[in-house]
C-alpha atoms as a PDB file:
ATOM      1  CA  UNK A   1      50.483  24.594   7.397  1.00  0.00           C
ATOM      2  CA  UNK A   2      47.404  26.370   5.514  1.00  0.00           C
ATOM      3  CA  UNK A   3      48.253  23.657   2.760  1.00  0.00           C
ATOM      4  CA  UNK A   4      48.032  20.868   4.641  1.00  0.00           C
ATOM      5  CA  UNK A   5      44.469  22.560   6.187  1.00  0.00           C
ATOM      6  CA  UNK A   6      43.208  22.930   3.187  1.00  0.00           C
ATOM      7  CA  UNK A   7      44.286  19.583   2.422  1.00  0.00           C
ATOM      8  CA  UNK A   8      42.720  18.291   5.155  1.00  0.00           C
ATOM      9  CA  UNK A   9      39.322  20.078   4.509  1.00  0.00           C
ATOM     10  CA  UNK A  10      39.489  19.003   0.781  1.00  0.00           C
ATOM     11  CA  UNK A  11      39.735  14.980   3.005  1.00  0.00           C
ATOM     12  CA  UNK A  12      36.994  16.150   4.512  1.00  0.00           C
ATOM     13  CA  UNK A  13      34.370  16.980   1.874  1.00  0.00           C
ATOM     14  CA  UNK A  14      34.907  14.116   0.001  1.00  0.00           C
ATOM     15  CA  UNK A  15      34.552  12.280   2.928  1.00  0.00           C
ATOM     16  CA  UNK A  16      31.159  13.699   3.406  1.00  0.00           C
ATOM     17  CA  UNK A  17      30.493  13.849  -0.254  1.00  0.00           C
ATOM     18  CA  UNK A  18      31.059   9.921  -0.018  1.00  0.00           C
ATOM     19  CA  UNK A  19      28.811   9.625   2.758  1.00  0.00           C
ATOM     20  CA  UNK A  20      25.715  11.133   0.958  1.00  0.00           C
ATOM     21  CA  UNK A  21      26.194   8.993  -1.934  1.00  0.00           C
ATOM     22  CA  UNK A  22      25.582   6.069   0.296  1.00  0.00           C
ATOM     23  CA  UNK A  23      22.807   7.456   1.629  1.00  0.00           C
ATOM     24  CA  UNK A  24      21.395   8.286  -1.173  1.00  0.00           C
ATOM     25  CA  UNK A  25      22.039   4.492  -2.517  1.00  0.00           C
ATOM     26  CA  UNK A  26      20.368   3.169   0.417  1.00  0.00           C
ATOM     27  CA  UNK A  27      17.118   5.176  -0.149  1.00  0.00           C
ATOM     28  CA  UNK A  28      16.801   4.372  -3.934  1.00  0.00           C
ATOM     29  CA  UNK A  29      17.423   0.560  -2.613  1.00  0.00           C
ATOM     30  CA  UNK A  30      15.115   1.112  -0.190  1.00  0.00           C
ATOM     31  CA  UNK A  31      12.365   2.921  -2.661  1.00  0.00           C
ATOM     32  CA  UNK A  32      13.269   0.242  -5.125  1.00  0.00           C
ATOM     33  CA  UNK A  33      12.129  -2.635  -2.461  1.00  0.00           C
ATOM     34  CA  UNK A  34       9.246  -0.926  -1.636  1.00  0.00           C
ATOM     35  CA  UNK A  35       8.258  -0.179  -5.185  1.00  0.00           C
ATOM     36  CA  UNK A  36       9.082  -4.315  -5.800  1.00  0.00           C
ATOM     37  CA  UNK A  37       6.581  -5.139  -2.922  1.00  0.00           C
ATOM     38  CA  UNK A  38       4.250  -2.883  -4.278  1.00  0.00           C
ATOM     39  CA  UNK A  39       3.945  -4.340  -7.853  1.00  0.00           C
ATOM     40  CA  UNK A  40       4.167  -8.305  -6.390  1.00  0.00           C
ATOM     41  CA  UNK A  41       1.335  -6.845  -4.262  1.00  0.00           C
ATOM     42  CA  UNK A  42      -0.389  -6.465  -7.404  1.00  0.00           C
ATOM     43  CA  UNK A  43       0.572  -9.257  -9.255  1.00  0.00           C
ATOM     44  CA  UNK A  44      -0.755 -11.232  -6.633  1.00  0.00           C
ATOM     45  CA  UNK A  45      -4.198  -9.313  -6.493  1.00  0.00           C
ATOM     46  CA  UNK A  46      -4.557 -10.130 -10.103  1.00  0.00           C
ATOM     47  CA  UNK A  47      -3.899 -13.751  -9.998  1.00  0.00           C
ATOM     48  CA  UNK A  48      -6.620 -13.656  -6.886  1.00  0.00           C
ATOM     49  CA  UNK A  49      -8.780 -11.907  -9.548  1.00  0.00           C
ATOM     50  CA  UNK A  50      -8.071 -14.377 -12.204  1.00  0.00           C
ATOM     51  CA  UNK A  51      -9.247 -17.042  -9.929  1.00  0.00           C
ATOM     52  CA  UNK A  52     -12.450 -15.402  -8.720  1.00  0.00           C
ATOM     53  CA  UNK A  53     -12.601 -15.091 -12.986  1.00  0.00           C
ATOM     54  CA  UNK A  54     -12.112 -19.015 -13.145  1.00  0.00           C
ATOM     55  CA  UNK A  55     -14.626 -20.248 -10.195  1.00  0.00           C
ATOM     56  CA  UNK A  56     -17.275 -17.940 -11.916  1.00  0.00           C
ATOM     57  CA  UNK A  57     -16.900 -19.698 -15.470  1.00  0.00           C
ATOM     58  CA  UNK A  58     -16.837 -22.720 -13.770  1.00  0.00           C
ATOM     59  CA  UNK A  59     -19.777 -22.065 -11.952  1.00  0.00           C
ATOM     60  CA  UNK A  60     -21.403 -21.247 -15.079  1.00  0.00           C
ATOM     61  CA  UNK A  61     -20.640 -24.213 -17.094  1.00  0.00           C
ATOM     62  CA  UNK A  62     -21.746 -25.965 -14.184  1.00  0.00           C
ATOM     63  CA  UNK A  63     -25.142 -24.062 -14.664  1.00  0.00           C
ATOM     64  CA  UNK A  64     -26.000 -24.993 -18.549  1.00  0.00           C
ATOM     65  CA  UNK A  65     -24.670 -28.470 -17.857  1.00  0.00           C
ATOM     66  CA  UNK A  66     -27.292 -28.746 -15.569  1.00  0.00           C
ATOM     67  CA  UNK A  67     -29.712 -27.502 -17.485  1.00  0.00           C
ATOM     68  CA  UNK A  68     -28.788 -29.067 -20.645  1.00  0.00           C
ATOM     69  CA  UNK A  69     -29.228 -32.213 -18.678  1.00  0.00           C
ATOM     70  CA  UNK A  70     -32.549 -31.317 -17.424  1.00  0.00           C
ATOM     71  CA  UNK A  71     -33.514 -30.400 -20.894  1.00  0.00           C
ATOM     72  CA  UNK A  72     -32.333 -33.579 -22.344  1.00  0.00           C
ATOM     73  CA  UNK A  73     -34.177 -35.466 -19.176  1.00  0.00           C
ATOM     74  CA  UNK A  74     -37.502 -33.711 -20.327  1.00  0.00           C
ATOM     75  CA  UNK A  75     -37.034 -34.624 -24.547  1.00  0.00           C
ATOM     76  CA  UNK A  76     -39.407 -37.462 -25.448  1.00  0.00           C
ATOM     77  CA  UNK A  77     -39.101 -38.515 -29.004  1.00  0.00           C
ATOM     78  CA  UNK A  78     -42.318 -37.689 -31.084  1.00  0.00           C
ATOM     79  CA  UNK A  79     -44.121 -40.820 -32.093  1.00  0.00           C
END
């Protein structure tokens, strides 16, 4: 009888021991999802970044364009 108690307590620590490990497994998944979110988060930030980078060059060729065009509006050959 104390064998099969002990037994059945040995049953039950595993059984627990089994249980933590899934808990555990769920909050790494979970910390892993969250740390995912976190870093597409900032992968988009820097493509919004990028973009703000892009209209700003583009703004600036825009710029000397028009004022090499002016410039070239104002030339008169020397005669």
């Amino acid at each position: 009888e104390r064998r099969e108690e002990r037994e059945r307590e040995r049953e039950r620590g595993r059984e627990t021991e089994i249980q933590k490990e899934e808990e555990l497994r769920g909050i790494l998944r979970a910390s892993e999802v969250e740390r995912e979110r976190e870093r597409e988060g900032e992968r988009e930030r820097e493509r919004e970044r990028e973009r703000e980078r892009e209209r700003e060059r583009e703004t600036e060729r825009e710029r000397v364009s028009g004022t090499t065009r002016h410039l070239a509006g104002l030339w008169r050959p020397v005669t």
